[in-house]
C-alpha atoms as a PDB file:
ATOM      1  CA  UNK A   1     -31.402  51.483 124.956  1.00  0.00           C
ATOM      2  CA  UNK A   2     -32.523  48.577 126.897  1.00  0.00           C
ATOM      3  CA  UNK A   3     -32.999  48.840 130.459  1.00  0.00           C
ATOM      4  CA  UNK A   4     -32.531  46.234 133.061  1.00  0.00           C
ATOM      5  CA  UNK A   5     -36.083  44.470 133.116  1.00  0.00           C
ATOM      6  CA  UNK A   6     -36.279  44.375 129.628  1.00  0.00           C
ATOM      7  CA  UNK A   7     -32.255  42.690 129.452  1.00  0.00           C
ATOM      8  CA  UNK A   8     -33.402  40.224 131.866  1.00  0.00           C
ATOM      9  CA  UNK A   9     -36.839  39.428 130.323  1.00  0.00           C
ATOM     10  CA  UNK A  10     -34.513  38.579 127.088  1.00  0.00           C
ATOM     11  CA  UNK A  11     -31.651  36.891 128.786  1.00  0.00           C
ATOM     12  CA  UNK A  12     -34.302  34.443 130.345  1.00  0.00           C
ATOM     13  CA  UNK A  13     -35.733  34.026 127.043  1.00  0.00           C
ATOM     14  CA  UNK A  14     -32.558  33.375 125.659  1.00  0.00           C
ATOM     15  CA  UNK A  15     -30.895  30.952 127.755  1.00  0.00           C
ATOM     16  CA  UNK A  16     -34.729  28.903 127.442  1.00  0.00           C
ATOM     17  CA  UNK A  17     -34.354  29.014 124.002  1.00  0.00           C
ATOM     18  CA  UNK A  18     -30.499  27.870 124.002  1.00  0.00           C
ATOM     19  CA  UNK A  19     -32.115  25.149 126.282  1.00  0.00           C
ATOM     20  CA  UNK A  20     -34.756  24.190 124.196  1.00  0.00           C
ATOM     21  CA  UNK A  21     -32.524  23.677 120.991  1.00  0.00           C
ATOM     22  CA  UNK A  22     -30.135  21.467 122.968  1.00  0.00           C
ATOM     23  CA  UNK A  23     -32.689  19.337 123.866  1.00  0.00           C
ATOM     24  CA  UNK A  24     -34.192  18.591 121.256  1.00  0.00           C
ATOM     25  CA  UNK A  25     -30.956  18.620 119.048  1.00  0.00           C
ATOM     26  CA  UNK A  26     -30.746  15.414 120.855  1.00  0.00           C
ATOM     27  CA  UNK A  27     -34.466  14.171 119.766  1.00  0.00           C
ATOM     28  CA  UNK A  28     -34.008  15.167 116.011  1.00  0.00           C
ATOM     29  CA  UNK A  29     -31.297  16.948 115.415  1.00  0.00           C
ATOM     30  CA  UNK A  30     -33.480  20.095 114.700  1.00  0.00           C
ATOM     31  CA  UNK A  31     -33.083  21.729 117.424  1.00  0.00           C
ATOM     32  CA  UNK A  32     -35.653  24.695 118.009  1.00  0.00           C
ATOM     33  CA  UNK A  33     -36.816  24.766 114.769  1.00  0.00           C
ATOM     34  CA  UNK A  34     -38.753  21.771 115.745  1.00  0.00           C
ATOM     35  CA  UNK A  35     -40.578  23.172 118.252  1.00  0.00           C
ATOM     36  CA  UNK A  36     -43.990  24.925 117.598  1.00  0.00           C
ATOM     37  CA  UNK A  37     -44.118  29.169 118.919  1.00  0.00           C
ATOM     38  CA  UNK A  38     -46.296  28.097 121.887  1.00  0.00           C
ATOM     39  CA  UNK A  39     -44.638  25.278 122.892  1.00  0.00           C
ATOM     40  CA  UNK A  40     -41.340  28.020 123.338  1.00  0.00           C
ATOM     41  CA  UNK A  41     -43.719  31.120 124.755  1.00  0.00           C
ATOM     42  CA  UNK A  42     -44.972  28.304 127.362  1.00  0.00           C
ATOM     43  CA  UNK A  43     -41.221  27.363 128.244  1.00  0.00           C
ATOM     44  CA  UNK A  44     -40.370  31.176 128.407  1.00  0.00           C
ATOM     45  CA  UNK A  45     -43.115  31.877 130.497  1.00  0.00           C
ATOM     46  CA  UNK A  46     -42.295  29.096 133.090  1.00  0.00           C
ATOM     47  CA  UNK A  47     -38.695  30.800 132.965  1.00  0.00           C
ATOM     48  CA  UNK A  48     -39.373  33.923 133.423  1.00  0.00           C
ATOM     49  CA  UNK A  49     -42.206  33.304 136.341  1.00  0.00           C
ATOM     50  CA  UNK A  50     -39.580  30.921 137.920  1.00  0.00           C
ATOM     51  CA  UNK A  51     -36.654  33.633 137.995  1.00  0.00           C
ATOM     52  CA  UNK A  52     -39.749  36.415 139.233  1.00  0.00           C
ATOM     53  CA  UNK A  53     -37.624  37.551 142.031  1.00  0.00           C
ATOM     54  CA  UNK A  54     -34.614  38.331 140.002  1.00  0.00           C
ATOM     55  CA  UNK A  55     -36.343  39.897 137.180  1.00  0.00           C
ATOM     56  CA  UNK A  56     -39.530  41.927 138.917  1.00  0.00           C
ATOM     57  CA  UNK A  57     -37.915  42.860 141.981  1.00  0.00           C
ATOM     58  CA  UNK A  58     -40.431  43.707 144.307  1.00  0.00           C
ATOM     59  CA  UNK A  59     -43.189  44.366 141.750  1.00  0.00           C
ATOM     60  CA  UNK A  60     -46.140  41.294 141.759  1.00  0.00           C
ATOM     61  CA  UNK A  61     -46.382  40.435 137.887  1.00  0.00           C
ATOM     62  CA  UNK A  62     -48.436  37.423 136.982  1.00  0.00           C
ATOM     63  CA  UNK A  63     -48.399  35.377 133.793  1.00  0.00           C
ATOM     64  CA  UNK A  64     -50.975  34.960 131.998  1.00  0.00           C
ATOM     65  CA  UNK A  65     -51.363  32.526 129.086  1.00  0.00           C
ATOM     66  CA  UNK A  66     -52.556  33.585 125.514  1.00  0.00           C
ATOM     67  CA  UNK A  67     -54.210  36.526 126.913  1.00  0.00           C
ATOM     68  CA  UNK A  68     -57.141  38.431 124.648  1.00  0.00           C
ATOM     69  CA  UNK A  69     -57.361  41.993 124.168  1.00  0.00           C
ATOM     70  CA  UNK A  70     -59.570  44.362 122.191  1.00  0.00           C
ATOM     71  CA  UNK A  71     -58.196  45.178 118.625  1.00  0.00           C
ATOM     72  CA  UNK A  72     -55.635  42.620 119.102  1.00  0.00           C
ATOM     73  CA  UNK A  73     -56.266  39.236 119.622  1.00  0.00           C
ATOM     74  CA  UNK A  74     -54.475  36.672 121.513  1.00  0.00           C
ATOM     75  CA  UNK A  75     -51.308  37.551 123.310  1.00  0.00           C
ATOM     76  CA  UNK A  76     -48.601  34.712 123.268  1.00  0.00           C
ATOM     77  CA  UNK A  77     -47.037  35.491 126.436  1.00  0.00           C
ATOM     78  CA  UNK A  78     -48.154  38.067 129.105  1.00  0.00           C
ATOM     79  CA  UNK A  79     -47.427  39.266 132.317  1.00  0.00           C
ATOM     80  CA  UNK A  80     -49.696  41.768 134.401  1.00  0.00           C
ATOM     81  CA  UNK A  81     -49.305  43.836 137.246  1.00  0.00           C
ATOM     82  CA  UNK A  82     -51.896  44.286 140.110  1.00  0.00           C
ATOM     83  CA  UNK A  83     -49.357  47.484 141.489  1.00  0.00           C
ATOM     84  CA  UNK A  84     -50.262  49.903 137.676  1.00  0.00           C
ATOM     85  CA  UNK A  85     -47.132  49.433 136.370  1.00  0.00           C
ATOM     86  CA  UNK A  86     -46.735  48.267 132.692  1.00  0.00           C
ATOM     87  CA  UNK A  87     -48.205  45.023 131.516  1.00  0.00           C
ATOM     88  CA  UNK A  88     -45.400  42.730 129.530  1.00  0.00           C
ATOM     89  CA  UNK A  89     -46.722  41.929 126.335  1.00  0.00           C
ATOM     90  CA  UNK A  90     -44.252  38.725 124.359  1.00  0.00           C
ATOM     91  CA  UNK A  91     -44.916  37.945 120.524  1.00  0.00           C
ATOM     92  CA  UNK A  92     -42.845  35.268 119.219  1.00  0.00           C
ATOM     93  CA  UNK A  93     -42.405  34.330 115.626  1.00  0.00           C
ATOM     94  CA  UNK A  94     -40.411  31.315 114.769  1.00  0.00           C
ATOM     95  CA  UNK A  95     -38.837  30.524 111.018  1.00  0.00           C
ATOM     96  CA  UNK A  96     -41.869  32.834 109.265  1.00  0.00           C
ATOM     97  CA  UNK A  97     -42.250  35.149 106.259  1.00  0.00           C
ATOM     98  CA  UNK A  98     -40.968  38.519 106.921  1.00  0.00           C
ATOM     99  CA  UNK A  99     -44.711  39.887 106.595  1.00  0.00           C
ATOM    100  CA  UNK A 100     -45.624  37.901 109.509  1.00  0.00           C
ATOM    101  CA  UNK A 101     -42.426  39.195 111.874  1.00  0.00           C
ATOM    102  CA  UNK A 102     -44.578  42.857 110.101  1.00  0.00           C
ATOM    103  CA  UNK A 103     -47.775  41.797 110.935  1.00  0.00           C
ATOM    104  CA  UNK A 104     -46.887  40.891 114.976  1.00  0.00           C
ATOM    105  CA  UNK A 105     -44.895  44.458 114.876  1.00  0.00           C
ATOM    106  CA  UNK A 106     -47.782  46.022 113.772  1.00  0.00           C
ATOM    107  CA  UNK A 107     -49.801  44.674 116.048  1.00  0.00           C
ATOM    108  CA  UNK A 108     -47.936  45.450 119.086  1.00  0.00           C
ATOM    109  CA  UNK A 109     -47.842  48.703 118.141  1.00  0.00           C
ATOM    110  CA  UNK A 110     -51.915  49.181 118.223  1.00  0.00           C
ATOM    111  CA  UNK A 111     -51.329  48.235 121.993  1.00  0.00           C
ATOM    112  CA  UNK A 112     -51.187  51.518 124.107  1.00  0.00           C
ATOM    113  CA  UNK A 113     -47.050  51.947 125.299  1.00  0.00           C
ATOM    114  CA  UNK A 114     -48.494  53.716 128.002  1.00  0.00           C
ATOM    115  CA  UNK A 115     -50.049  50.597 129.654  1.00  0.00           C
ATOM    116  CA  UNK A 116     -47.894  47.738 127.987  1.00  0.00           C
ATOM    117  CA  UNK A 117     -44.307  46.896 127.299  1.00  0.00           C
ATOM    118  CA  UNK A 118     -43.834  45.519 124.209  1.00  0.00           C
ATOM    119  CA  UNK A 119     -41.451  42.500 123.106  1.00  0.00           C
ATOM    120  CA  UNK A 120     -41.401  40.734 119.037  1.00  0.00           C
ATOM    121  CA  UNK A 121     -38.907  37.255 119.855  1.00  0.00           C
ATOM    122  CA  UNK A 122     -38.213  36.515 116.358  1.00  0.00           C
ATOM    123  CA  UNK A 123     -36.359  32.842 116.610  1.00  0.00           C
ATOM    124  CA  UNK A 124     -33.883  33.163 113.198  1.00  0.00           C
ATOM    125  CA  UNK A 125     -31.361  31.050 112.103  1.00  0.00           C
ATOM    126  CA  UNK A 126     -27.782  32.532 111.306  1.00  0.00           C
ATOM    127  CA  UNK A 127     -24.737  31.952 109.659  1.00  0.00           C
ATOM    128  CA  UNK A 128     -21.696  32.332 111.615  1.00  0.00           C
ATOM    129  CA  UNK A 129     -20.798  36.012 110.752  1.00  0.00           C
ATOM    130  CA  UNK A 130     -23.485  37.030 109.022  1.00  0.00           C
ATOM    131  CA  UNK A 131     -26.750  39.021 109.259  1.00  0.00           C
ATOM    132  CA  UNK A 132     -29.999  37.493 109.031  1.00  0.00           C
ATOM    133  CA  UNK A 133     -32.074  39.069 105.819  1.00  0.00           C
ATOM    134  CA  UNK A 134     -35.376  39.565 108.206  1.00  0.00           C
ATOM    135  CA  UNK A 135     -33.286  41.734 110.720  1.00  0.00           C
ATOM    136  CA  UNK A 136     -32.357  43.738 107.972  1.00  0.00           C
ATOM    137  CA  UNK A 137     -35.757  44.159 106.504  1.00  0.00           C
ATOM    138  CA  UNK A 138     -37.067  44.980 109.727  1.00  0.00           C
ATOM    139  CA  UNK A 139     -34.455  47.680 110.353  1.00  0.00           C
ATOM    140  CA  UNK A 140     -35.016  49.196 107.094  1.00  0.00           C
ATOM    141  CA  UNK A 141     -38.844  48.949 107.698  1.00  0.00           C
ATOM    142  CA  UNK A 142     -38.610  50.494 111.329  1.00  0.00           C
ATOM    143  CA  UNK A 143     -35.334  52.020 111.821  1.00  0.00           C
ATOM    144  CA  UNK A 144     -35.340  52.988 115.953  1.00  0.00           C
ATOM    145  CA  UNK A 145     -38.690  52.689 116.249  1.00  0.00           C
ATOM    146  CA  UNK A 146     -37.452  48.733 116.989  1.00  0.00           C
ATOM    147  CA  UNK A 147     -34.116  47.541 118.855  1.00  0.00           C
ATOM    148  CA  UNK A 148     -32.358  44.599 118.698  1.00  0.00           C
ATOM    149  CA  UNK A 149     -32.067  43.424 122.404  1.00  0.00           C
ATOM    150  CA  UNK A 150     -30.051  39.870 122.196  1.00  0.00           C
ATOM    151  CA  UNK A 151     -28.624  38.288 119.326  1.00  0.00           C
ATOM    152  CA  UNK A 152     -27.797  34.241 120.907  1.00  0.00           C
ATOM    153  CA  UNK A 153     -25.858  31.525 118.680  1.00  0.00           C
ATOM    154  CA  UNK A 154     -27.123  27.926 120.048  1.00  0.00           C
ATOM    155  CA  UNK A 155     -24.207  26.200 122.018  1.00  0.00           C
END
C-alpha cells in the first residue's frame, strides 16, 4: 500500500506529465509521446523539488540529476537525503518493449531497499476502459513484489 510520500511523489509526477502532453498536444498533436524520457524525468524533477515543502515535510532531500551508482548505472531521477533517511530513486520508461520496463525493474531491484526507495514511471498509452498489455505482463512477471501507484488519462 502506498504511503503518503510515495502518493505525492506520483501525483506530482502525474499532473507534470498531464502537463507535458497538453502542451505539446498543441505543438504536434503527440502529446507526451513526443517527448524524450529525460526531457519528462527533468520536468518531474523541477516539480517535485518545486512542491519540496509539501512532499518532504521537514526532511532536506536534494535532486540530483542522472546520478551514477555501483552495479547500476545512471539514475534518471534522484533525490538524496543529508538527514539518513531513504534516497528516492525514479526510472522512467516511455512507449518501450516490455523487456526494457523488465530490465529497469530489475535493476532497481539490485539497489539496496534499505537505503533507497524505489519508483519504475512507465508512460503507457490506454484505451478508454481497457488494460494496457505491459501492466499485465508486469503483474504476471512480479505479482506484489510491484504496485500500481497512479493510473492518469491525459485531459
Amino acid at each position: 500500500m502506498a504511503n503518503e510520500l510515495t502518493t505525492q511523489i506520483c501525483s506530482s509526477i502525474a499532473d507534470t506529465v498531464s502537463r507535458i502532453d497538453e502542451e505539446l498536444k498543441t505543438i504536434d498533436n503527440k502529446g507526451i509521446f513526443f517527448a524524450p524520457e529525460l526531457h519528462i524525468a527533468f520536468e518531474c524533477g523541477k516539480t517535485i523539488t518545486s512542491n519540496g515543502q509539501n512532499i518532504w515535510g521537514q526532511r532536506n532531500y536534494k535532486w540530483k540529476r542522472e546520478t551514477k551508482f555501483d552495479n547500476y548505472g545512471l539514475a534518471d531521477l534522484f533525490f538524496l537525503n543529508d538527514n539518513g533517511d531513504k534516497g528516492i530513486i525514479i526510472e522512467f520508461k516511455i512507449l518501450q518493449t516490455i523487456d526494457a520496463y523488465i530490465n529497469d525493474i530489475e535493476k532497481l531491484k539490485k539497489l539496496d531497499g534499505a537505503k533507497f526507495e524505489k519508483y519504475f514511471c512507465a508512460i503507457l498509452g490506454f484505451f478508454e476502459n481497457q488494460q494496457n498489455e505491459h501492466i499485465d505482463k508486469l503483474n504476471e512477471k512480479y505479482g506484489e513484489e510491484i504496485e500500481l501507484i497512479n493510473k492518469t488519462t491525459p485531459r
